[in-house]
C-alpha atoms as a PDB file:
ATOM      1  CA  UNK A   1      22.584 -73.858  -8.295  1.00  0.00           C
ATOM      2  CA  UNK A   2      24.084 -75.303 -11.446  1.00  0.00           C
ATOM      3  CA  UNK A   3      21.038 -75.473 -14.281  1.00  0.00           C
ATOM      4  CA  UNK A   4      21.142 -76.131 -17.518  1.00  0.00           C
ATOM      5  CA  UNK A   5      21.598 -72.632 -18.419  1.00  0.00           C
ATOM      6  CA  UNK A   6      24.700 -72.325 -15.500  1.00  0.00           C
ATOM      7  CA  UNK A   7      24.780 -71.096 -12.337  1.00  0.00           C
ATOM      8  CA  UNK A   8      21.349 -69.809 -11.391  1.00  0.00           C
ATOM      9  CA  UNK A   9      19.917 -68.654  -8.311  1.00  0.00           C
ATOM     10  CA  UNK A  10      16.822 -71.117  -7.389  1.00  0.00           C
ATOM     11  CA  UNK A  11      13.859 -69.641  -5.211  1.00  0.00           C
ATOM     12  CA  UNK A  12      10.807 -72.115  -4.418  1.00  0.00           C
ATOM     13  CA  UNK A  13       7.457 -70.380  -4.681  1.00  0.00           C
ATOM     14  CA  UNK A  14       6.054 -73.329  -3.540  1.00  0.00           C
ATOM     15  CA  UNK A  15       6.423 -75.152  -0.200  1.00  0.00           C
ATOM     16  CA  UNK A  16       4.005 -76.875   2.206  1.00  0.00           C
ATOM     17  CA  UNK A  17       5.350 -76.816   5.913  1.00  0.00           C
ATOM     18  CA  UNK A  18       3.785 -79.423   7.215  1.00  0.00           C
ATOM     19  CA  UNK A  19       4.539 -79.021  10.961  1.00  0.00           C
ATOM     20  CA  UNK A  20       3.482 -81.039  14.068  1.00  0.00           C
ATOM     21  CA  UNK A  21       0.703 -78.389  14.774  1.00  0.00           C
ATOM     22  CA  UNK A  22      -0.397 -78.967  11.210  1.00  0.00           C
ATOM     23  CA  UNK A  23      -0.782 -82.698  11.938  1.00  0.00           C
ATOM     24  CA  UNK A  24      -2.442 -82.513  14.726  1.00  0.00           C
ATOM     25  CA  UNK A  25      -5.180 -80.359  13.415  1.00  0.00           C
ATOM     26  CA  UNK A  26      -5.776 -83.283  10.724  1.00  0.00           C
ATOM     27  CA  UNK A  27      -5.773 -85.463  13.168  1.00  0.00           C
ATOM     28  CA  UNK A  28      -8.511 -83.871  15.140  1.00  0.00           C
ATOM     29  CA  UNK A  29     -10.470 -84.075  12.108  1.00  0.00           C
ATOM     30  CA  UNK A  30     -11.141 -88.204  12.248  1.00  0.00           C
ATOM     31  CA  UNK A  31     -12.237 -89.533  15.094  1.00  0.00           C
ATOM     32  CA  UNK A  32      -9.994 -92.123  16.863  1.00  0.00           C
ATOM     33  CA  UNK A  33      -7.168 -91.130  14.743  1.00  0.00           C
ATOM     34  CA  UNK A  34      -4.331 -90.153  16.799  1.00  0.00           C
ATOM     35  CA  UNK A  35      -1.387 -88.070  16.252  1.00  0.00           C
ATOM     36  CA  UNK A  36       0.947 -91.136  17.056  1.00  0.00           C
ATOM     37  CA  UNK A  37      -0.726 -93.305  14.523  1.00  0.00           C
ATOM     38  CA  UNK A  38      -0.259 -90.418  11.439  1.00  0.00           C
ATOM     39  CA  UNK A  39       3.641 -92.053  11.203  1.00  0.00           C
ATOM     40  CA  UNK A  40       2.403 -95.163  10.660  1.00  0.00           C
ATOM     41  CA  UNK A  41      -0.415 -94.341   8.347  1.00  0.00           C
ATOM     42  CA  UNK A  42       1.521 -92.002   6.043  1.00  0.00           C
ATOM     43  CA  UNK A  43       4.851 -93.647   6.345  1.00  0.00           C
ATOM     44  CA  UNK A  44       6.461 -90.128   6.491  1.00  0.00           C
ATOM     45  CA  UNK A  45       8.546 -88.892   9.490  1.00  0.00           C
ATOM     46  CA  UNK A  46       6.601 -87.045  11.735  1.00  0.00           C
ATOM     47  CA  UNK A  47       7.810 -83.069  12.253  1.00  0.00           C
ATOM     48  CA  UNK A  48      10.118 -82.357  15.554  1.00  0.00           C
ATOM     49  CA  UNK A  49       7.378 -80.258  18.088  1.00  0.00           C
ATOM     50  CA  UNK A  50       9.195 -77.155  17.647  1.00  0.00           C
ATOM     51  CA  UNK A  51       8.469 -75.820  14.120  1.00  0.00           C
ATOM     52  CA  UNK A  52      11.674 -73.482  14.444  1.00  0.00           C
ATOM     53  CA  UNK A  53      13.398 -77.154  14.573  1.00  0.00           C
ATOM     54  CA  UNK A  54      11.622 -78.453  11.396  1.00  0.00           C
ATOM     55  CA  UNK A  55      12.625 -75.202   9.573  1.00  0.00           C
ATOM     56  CA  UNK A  56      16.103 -76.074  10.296  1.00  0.00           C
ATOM     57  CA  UNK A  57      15.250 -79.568   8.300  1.00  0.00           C
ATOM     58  CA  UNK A  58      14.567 -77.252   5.768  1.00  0.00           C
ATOM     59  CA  UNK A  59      17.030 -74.667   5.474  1.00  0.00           C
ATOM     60  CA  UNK A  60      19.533 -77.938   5.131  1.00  0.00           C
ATOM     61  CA  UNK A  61      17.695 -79.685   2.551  1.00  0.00           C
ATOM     62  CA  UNK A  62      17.605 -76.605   0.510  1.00  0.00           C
ATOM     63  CA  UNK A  63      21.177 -75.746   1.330  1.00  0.00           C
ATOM     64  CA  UNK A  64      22.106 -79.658  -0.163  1.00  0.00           C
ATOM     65  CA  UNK A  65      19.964 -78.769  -3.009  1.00  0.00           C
ATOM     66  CA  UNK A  66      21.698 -75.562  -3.646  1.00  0.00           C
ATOM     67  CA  UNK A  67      18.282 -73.431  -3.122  1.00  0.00           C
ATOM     68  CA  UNK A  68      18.493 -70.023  -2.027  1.00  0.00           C
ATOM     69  CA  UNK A  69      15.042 -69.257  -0.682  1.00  0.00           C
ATOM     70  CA  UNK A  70      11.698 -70.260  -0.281  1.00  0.00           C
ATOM     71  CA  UNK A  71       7.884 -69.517   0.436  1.00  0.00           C
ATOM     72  CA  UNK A  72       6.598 -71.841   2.953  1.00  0.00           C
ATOM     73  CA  UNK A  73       3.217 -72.364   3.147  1.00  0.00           C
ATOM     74  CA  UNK A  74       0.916 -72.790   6.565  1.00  0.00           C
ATOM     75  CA  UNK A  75      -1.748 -75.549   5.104  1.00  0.00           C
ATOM     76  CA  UNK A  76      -4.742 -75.019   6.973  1.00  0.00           C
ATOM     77  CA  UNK A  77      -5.972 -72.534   9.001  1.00  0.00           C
ATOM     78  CA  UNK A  78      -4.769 -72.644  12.445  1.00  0.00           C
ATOM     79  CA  UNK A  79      -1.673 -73.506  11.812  1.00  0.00           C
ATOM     80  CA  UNK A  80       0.325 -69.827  10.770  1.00  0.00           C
ATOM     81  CA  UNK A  81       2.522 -69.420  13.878  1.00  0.00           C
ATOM     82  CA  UNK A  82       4.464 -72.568  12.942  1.00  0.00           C
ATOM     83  CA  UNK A  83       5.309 -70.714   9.442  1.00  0.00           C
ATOM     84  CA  UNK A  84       5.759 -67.159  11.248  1.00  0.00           C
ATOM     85  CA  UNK A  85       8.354 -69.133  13.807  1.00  0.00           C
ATOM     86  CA  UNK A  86      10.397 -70.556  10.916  1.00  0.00           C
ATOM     87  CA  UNK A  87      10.301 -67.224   9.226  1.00  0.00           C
ATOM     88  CA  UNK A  88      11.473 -65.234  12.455  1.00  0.00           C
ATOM     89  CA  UNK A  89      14.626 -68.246  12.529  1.00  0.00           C
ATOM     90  CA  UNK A  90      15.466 -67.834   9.010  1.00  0.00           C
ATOM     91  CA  UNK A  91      14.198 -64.301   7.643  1.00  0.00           C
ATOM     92  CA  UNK A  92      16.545 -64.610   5.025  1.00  0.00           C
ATOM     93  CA  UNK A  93      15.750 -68.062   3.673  1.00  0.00           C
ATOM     94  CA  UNK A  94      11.860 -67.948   3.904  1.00  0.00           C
ATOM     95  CA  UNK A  95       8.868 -66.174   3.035  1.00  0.00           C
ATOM     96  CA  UNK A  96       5.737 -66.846   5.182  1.00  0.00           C
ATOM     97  CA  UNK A  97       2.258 -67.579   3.341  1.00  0.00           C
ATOM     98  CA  UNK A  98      -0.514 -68.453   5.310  1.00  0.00           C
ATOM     99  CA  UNK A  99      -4.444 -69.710   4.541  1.00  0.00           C
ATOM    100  CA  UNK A 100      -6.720 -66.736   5.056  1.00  0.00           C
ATOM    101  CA  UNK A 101     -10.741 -68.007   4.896  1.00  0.00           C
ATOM    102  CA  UNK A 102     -12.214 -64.993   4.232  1.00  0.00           C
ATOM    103  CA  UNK A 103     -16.015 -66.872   5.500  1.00  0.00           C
ATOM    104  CA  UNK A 104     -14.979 -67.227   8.688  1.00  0.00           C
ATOM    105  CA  UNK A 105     -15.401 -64.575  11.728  1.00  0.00           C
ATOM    106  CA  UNK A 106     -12.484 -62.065  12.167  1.00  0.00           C
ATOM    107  CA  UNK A 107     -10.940 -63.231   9.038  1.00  0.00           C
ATOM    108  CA  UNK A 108      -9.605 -59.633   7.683  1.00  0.00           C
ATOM    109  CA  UNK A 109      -8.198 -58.701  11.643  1.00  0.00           C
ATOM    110  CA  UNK A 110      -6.778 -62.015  11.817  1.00  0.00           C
ATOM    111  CA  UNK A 111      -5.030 -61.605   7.938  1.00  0.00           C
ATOM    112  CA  UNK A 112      -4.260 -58.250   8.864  1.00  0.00           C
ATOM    113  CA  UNK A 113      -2.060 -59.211  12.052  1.00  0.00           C
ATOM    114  CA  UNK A 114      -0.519 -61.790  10.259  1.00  0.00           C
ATOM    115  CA  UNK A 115       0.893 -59.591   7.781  1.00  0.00           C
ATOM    116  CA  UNK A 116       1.379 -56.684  10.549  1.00  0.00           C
ATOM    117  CA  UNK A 117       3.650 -58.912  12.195  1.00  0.00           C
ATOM    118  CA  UNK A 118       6.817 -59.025   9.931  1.00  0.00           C
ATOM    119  CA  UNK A 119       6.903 -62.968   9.525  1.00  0.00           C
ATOM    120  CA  UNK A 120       4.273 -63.952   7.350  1.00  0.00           C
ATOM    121  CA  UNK A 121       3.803 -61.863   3.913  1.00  0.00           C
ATOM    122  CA  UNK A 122       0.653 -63.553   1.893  1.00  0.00           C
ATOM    123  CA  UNK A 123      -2.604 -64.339   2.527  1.00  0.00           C
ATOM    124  CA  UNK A 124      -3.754 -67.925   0.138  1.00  0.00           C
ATOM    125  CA  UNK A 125      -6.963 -67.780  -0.707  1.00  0.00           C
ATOM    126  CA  UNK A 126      -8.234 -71.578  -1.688  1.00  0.00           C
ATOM    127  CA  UNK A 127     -12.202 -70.766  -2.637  1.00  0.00           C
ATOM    128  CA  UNK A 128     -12.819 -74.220  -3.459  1.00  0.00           C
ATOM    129  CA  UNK A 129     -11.792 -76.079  -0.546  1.00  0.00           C
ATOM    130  CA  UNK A 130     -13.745 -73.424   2.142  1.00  0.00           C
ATOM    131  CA  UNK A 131     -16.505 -72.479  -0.727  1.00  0.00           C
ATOM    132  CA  UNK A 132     -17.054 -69.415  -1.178  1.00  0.00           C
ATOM    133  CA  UNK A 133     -16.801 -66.730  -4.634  1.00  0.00           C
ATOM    134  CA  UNK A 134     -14.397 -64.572  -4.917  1.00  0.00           C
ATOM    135  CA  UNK A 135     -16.967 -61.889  -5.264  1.00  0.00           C
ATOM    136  CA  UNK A 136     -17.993 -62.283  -1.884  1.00  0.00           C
ATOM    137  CA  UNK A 137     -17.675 -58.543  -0.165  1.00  0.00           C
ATOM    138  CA  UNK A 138     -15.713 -60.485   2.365  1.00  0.00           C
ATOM    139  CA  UNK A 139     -12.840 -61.227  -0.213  1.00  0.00           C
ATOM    140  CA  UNK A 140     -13.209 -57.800  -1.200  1.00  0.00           C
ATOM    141  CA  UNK A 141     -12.732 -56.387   2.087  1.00  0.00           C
ATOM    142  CA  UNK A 142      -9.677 -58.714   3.193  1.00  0.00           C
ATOM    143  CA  UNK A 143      -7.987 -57.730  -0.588  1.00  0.00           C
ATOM    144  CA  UNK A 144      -8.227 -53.791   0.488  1.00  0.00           C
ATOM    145  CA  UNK A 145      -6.385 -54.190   3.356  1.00  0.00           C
ATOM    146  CA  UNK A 146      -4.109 -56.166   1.845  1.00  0.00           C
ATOM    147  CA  UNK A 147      -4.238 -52.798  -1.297  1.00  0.00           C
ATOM    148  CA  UNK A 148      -3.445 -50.742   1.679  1.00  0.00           C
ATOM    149  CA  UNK A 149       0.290 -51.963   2.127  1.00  0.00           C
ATOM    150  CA  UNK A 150       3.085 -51.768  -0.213  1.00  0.00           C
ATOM    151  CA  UNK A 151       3.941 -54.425  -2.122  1.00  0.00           C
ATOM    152  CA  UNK A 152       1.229 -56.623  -1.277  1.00  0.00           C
ATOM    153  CA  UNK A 153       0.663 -60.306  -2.802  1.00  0.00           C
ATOM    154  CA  UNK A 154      -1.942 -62.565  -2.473  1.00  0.00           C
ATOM    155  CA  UNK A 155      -2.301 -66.576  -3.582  1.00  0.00           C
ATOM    156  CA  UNK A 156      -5.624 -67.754  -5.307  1.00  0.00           C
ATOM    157  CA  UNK A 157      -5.940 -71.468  -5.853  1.00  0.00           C
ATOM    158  CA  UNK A 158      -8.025 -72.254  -8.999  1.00  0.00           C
ATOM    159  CA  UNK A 159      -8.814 -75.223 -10.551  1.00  0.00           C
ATOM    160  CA  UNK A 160      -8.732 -78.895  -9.259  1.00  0.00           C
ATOM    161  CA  UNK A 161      -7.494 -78.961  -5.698  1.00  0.00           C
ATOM    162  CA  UNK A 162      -6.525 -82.614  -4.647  1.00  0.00           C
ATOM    163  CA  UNK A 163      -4.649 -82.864  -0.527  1.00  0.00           C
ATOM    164  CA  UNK A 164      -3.420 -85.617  -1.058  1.00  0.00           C
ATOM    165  CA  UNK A 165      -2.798 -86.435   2.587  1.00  0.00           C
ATOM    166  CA  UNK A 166      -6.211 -85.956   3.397  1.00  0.00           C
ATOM    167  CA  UNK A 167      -6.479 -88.947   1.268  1.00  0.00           C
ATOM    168  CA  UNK A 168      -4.275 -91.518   2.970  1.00  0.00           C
ATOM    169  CA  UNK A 169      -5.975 -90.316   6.130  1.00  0.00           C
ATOM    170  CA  UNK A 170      -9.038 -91.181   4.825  1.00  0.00           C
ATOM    171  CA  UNK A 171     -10.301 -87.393   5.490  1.00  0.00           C
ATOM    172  CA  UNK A 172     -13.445 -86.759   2.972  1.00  0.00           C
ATOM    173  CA  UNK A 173     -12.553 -83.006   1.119  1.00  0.00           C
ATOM    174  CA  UNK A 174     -15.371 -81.781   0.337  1.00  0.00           C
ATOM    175  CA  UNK A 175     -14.808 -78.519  -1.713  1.00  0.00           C
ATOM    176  CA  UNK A 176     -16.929 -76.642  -4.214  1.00  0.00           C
ATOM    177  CA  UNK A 177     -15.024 -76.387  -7.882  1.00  0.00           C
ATOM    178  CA  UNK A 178     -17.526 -74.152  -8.887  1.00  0.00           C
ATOM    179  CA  UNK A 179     -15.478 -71.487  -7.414  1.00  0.00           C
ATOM    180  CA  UNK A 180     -12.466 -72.648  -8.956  1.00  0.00           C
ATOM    181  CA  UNK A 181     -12.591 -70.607 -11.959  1.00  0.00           C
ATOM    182  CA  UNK A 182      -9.605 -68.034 -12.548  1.00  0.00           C
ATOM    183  CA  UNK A 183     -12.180 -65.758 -14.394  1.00  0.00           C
ATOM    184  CA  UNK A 184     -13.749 -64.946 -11.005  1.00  0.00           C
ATOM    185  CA  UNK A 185     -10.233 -63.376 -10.422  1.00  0.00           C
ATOM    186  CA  UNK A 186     -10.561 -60.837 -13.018  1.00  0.00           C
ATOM    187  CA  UNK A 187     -12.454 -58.045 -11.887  1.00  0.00           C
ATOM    188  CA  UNK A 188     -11.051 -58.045  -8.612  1.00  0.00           C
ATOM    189  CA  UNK A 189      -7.219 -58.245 -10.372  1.00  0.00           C
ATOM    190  CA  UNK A 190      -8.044 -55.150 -12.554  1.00  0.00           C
ATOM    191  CA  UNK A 191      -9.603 -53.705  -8.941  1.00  0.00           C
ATOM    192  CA  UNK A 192      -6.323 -53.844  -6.773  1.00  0.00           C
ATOM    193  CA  UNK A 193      -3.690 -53.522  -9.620  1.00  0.00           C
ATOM    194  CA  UNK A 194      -1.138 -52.642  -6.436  1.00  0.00           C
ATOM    195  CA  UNK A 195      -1.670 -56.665  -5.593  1.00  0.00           C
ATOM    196  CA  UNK A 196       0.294 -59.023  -7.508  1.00  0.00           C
ATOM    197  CA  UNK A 197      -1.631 -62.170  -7.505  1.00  0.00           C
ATOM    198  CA  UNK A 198      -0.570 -65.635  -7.952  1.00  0.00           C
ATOM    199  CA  UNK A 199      -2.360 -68.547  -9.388  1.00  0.00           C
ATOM    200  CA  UNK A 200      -0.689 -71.586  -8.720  1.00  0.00           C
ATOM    201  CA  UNK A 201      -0.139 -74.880 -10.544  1.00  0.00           C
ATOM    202  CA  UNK A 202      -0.778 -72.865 -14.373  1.00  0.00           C
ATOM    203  CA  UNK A 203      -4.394 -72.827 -13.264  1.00  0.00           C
ATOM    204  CA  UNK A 204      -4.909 -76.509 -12.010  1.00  0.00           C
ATOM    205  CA  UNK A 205      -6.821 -77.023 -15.003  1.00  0.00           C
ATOM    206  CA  UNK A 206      -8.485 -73.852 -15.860  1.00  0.00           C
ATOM    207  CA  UNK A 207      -4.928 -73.314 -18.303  1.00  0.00           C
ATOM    208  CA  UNK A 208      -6.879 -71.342 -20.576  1.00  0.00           C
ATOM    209  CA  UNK A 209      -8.483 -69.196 -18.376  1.00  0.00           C
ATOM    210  CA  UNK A 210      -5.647 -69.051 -16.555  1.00  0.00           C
ATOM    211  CA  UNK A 211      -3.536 -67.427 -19.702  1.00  0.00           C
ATOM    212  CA  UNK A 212      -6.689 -64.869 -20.306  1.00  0.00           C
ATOM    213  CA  UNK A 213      -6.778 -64.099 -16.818  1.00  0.00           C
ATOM    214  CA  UNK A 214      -2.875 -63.379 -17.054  1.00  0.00           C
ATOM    215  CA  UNK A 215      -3.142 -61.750 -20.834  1.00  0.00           C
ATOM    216  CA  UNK A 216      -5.887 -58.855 -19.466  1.00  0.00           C
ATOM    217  CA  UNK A 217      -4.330 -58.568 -15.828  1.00  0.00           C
ATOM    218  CA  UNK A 218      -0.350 -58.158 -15.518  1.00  0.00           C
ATOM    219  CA  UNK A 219      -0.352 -57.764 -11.686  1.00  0.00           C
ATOM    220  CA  UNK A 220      -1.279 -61.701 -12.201  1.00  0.00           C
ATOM    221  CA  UNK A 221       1.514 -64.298 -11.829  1.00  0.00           C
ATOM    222  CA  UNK A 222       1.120 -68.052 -12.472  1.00  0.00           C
ATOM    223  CA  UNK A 223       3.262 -70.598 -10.302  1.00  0.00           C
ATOM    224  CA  UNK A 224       4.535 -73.625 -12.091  1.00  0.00           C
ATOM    225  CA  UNK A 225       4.208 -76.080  -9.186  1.00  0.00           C
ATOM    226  CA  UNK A 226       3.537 -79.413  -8.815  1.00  0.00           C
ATOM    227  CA  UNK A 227       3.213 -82.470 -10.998  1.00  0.00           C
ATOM    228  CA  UNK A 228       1.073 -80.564 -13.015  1.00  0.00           C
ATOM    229  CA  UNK A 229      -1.079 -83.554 -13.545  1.00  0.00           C
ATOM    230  CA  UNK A 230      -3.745 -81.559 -14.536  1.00  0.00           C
ATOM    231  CA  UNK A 231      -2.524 -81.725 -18.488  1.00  0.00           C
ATOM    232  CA  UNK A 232      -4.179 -85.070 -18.695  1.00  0.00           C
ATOM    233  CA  UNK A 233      -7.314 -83.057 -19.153  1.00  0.00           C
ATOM    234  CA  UNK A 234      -5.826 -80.931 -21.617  1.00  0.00           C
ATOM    235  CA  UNK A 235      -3.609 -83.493 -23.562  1.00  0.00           C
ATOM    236  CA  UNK A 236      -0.693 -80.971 -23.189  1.00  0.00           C
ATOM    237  CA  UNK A 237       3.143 -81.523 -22.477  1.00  0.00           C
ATOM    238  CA  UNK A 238       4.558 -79.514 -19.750  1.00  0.00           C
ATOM    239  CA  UNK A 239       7.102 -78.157 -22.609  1.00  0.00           C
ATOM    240  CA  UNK A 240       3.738 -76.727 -24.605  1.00  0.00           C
ATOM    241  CA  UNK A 241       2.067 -75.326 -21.229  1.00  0.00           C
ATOM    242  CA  UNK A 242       5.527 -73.239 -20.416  1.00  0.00           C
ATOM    243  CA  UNK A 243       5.395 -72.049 -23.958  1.00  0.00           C
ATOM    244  CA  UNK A 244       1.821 -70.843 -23.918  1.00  0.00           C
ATOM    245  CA  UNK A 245       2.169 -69.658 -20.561  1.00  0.00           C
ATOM    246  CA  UNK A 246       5.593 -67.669 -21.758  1.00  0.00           C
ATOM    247  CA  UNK A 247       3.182 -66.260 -24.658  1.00  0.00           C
ATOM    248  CA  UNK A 248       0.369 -65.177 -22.490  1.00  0.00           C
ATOM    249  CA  UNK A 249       2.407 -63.803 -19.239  1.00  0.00           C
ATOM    250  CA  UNK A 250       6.001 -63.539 -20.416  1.00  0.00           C
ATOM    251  CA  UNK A 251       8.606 -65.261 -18.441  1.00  0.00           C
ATOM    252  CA  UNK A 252       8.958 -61.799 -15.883  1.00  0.00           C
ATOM    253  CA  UNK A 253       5.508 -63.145 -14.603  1.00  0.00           C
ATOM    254  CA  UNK A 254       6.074 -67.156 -13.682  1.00  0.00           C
ATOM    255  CA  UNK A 255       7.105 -68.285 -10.691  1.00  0.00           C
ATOM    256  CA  UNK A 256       9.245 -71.776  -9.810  1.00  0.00           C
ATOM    257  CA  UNK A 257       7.496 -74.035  -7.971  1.00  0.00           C
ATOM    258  CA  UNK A 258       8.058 -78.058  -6.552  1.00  0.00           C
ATOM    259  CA  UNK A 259       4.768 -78.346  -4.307  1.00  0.00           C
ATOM    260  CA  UNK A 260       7.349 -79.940  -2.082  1.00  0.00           C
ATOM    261  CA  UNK A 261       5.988 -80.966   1.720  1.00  0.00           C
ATOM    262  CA  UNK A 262       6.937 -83.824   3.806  1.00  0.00           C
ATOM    263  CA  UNK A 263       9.751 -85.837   4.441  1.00  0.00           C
ATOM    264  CA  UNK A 264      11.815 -88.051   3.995  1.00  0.00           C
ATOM    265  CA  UNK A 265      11.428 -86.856   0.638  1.00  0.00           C
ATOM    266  CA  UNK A 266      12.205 -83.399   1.168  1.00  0.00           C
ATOM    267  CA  UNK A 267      12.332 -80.884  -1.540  1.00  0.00           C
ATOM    268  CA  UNK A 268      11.074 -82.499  -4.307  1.00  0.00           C
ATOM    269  CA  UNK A 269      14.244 -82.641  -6.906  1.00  0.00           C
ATOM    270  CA  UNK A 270      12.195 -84.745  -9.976  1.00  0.00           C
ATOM    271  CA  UNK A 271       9.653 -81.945 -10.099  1.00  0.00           C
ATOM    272  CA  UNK A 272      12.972 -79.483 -10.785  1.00  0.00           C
ATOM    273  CA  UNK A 273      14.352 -81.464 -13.468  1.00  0.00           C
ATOM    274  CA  UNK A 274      11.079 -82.053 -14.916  1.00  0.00           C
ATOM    275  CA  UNK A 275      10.564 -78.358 -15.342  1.00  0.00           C
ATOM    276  CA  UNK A 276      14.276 -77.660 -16.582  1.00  0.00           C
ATOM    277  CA  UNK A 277      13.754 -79.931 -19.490  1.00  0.00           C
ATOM    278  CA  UNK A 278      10.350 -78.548 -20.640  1.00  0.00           C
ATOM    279  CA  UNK A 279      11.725 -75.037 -20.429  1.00  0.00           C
ATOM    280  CA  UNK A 280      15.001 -76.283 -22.468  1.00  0.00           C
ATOM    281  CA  UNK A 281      12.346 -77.820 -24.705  1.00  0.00           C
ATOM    282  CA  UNK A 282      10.467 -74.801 -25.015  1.00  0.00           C
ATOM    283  CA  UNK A 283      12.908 -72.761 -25.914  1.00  0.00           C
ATOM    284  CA  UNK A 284      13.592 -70.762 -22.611  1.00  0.00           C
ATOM    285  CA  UNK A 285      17.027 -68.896 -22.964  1.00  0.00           C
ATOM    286  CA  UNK A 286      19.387 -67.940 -20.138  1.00  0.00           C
ATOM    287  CA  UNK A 287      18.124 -64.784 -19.071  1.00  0.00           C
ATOM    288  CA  UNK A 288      14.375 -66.088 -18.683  1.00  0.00           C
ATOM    289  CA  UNK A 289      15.370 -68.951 -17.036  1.00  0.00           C
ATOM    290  CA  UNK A 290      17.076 -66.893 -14.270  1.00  0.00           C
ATOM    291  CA  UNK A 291      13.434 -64.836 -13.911  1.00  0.00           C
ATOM    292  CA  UNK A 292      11.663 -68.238 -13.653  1.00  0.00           C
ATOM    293  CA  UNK A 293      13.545 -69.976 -11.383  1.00  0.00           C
ATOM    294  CA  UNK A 294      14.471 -67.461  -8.820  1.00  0.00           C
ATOM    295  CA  UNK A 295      14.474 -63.775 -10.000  1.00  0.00           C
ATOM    296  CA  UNK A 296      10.445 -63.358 -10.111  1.00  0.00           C
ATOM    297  CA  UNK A 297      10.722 -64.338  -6.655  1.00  0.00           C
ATOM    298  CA  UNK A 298      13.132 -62.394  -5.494  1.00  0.00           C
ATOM    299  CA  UNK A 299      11.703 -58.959  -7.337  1.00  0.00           C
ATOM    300  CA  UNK A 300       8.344 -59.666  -5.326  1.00  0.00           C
ATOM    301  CA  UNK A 301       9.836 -60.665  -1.636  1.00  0.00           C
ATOM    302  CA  UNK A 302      13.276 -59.468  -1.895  1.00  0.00           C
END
C-alpha cells in the first residue's frame, strides 16, 4: 500500500467479523428482537449466512484498500467457527482470534481445540466484560496451555470497553472495570515470557499502565486500534500517545490496528490516515513505520 513513507505492506491487527451467527446470538439476547429487524435497527447490511461468503466481502475490501492481511476477530463466545471458516478459505489473508472466557465450564479444552485446529491462532481474553481477574487459577491454567505451544499469543482487553452495537440494540453491558487494569497483566507476562501478549487500543485508558506494563514485560505488545477516544481522559493527541508508546515499547512492539467491523463501511480507512499523520507527526521514520503497520504482524503470525 502506498503510505506516506512509500510502499508499505499493511497488516490489520484489528478486525471484528461480525457474521450472521454473531448476530443472531445478540439477537437472542433481547427479547422480541429478531434477527430480521437487526437491518433495520443498525442500518448496516446484514452478513450473507455463510461466513466463508462474508470473508470473501473481506478479502475484497482489503484487496481495494491495498491490505495484505488481517486478524479477524470472533466477538462473542459462540461464535469461533464463523472466524475458523474464513480462515480455512483464506489462510493466507487471515489470522483467526477468538473470545476465550476462562469462567465458564470447559473453557481451557474448548481454547485448546480451537488453537489445535489450524484456523484460529489467539485466545482474547476481555476480563471486564465476563468479570473475572486475571489472577484467577483459571486464566492461569488456559495461559499454560497456551505456554505449551510455540509461538503462542494471547489478547487482553484493558481499560474502558464500550460495544457499541450492543448500544443501538439497546443490550445493557454490564462489565466489571475493576478488572480492567493492565497491571493485573504483569505477573502473569513475566510468568509465560514464551506468550507475546497484546493489549489493545494503547490500554483503553490505562495508557500509563499500559507503557509500565510494556517497559517491565517485552513479550507485551500494544495494538493501536480504534478511535482511540480514550485520550479525552488523558488530554493527549494521538501524535503524543505514539511517541510515548514508541519510548516505552519501541516501534518492534506496536501493532496496526482500525477496529474495523461492519459494513457498508468496511475497513475503516479514516482510522488509517488518522494514525499515518500522528506517526508522521511523531517522528516515525521509514523503517518503523514498516514494523507498525505490517511487519510486527507478520513476525508474530507469519
Amino acid at each position: 500500500m502506498q503510505t506516506p513513507w512509500g510502499d508499505i505492506s499493511v497488516c490489520d491487527a484489528h478486525i471484528h467479523f461480525f457474521s450472521q451467527r454473531f448476530f443472531q446470538l445478540l439477537a437472542a439476547q433481547k427479547p422480541g428482537l429478531t434477527f430480521s429487524q437487526l437491518e433495520t435497527t443498525l442500518r448496516w447490511v446484514m452478513p450473507p449466512p455463510d461466513p466463508k461468503e462474508l470473508a470473501n466481502d473481506w478479502v475484497r475490501e482489503l484487496d481495494r484498500a491495498g491490505v495484505t492481511a488481517a486478524a479477524l476477530i470472533a466477538s462473542l463466545p459462540g461464535d469461533e467457527e464463523s472466524v475458523a471458516a474464513a480462515v480455512a478459505a483464506h489462510p493466507s489473508r487471515f489470522r483467526g482470534f477468538f473470545m476465550a472466557n476462562p469462567s465458564a465450564p470447559d473453557a481451557v479444552l474448548n481454547a485448546s481445540g480451537h488453537i489445535s485446529s489450524g484456523r484460529l491462532h489467539v485466545p482474547c481474553l476481555f476480563p471486564a466484560m465476563h468479570q473475572y481477574s486475571l489472577h484467577d487459577p483459571r486464566v492461569i491454567e488456559l495461559l499454560a496451555v497456551c505456554a505449551g505451544r510455540p509461538a503462542s499469543t494471547v489478547f487482553v482487553h484493558c481499560g474502558v470497553l464500550s460495544v457499541g452495537v450492543r448500544g443501538k440494540l439497546g443490550l445493557p453491558s454490564l462489565f466489571d472495570m475493576r478488572y480492567s487494569n493492565p497491571i493485573d497483566l504483569h505477573a502473569l507476562a513475566l510468568r509465560f515470557p514464551s506468550i507475546r501478549f497484546i493489549v489493545p487500543h494503547f490500554g483503553a485508558g490505562y495508557f500509563r499502565e499500559a507503557l509500565m506494563l510494556a517497559d517491565l514485560c517485552p513479550n507485551v505488545y500494544l495494538d493501536t486500534s480504534s478511535s482511540n477516544s480514550w485520550m479525552r481522559y488523558e488530554g493527549l493527541s494521538l501524535a503524543q500517545v505514539f511517541e510515548r508508546a514508541l519510548k516505552a515499547a519501541g516501534p518492534q512492539r506496536l501493532l496496526f490496528g482500525t477496529d474495523s467491523s461492519f459494513f457498508p463501511r468496511g475497513w475503516n480507512q479514516a482510522v488509517f490516515q488518522a494514525q499515518c499523520e500522528a506517526m508522521q507527526a511523531a517522528g516515525v521514520d521509514a523503517e518503523a513505520a514498516a514494523a507498525i503497520l505490517g511487519g510486527n504482524f507478520t513476525r508474530l503470525f507469519g
